[in-house]
C-alpha atoms as a PDB file:
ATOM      1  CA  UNK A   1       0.000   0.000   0.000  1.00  0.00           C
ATOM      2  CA  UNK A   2       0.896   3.513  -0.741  1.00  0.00           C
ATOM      3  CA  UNK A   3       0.641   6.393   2.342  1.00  0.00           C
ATOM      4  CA  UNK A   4       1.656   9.648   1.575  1.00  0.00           C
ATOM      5  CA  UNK A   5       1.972  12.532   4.075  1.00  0.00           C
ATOM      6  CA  UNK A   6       1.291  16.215   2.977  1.00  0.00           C
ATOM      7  CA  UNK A   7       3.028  19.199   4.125  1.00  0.00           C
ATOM      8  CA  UNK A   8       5.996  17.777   5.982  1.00  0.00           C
ATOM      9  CA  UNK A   9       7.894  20.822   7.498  1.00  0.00           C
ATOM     10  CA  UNK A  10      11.382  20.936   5.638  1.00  0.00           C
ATOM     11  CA  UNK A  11      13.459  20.734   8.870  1.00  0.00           C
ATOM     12  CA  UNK A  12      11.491  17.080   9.897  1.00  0.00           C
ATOM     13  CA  UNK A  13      12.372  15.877   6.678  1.00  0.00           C
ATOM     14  CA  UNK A  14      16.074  17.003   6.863  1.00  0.00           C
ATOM     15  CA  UNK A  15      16.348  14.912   9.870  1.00  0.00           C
ATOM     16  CA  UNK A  16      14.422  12.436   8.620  1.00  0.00           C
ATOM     17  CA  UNK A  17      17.392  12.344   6.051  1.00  0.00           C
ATOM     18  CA  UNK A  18      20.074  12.262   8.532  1.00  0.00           C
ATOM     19  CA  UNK A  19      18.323   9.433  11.040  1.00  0.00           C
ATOM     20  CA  UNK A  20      18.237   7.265   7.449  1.00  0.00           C
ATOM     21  CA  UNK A  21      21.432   7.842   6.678  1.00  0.00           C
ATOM     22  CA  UNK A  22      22.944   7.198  10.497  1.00  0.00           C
ATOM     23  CA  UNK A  23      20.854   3.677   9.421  1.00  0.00           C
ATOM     24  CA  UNK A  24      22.311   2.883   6.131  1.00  0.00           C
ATOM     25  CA  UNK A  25      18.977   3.299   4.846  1.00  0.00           C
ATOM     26  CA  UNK A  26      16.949   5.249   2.407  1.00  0.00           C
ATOM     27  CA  UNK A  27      14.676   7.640   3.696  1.00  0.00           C
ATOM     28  CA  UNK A  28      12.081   5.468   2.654  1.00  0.00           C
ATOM     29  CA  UNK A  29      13.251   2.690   4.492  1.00  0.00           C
ATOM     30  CA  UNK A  30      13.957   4.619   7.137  1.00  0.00           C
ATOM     31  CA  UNK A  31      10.198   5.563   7.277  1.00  0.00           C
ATOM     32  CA  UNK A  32       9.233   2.107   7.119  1.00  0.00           C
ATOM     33  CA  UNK A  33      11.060   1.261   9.957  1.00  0.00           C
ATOM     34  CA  UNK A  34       9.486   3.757  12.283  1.00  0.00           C
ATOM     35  CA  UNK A  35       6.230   2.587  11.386  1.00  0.00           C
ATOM     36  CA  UNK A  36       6.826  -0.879  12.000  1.00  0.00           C
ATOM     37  CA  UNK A  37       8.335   0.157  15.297  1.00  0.00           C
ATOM     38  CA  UNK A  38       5.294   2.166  16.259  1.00  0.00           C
ATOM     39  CA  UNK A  39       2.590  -0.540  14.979  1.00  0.00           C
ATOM     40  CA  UNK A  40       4.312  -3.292  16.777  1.00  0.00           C
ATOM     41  CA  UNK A  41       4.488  -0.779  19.853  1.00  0.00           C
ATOM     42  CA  UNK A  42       0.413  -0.476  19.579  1.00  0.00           C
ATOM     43  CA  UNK A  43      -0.989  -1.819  23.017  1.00  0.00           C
ATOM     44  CA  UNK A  44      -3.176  -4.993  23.005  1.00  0.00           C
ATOM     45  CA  UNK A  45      -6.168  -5.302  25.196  1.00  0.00           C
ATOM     46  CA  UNK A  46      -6.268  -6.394  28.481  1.00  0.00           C
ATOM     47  CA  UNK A  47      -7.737  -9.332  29.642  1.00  0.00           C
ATOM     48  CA  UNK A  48     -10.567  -9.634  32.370  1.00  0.00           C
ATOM     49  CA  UNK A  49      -8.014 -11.238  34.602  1.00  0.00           C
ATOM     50  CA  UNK A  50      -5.087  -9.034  33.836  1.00  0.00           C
ATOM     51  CA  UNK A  51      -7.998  -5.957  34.767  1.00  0.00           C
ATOM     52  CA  UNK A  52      -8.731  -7.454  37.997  1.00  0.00           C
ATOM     53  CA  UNK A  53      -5.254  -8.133  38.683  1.00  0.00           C
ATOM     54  CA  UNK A  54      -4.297  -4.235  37.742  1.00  0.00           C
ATOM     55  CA  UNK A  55      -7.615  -3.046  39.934  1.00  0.00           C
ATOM     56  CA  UNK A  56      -6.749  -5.045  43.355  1.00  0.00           C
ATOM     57  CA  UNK A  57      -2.999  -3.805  42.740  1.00  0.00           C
ATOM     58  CA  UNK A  58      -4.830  -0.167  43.633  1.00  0.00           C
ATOM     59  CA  UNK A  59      -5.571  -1.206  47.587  1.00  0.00           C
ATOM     60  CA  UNK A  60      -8.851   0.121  47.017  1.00  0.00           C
ATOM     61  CA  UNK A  61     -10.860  -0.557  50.531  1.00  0.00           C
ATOM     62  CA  UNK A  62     -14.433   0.369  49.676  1.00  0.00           C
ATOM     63  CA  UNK A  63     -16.658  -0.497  46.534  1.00  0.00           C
ATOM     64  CA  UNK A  64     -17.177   3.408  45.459  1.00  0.00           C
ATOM     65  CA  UNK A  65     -13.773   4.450  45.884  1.00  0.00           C
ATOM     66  CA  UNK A  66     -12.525   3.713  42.483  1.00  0.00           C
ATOM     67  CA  UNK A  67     -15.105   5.955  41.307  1.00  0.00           C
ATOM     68  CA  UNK A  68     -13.886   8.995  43.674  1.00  0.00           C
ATOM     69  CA  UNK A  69     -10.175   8.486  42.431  1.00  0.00           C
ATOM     70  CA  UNK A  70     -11.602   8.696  38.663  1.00  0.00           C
ATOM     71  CA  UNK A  71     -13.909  12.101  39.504  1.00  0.00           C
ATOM     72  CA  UNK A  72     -10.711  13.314  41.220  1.00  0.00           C
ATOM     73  CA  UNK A  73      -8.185  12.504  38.387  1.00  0.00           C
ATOM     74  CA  UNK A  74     -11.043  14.369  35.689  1.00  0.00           C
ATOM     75  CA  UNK A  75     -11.222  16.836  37.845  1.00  0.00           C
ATOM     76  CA  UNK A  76      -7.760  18.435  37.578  1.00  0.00           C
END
């Protein structure tokens, strides 16, 4: 597949230029390498059991406390 990117300041693209050519690459290549870096970088979902396992990690002590901590953490 083709992507092409549209008004790419001149300055990103110099350095573009010199991070390809610090990696023996083209700057195309070079370009395909950061996007395979950042796809493989996507996160994945959690599972219910990795959830849980992040949610008692929190020491909550009562039921509705979660729910403070998230109206606090919007809240600033």
């Amino acid at each position: 597949m083709d992507v092409s990117i549209k008004g790419v300041p001149e300055q990103q693209v110099a350095r573009l230029r010199q991070r390809a050519k610090a990696n023996h690459r083209s700057l195309q290549g070079e370009l395909r390498a950061l996007i395979e870096a950042a796809a493989a970088a996507a996160p994945r979902r959690l599972s219910v059991d990795e959830v849980a396992e992040r949610v008692s990690m929190l020491g909550l002590t009562r039921r509705n406390e979660a729910a403070r901590l998230v109206r606090q953490d919007r809240d600033r």
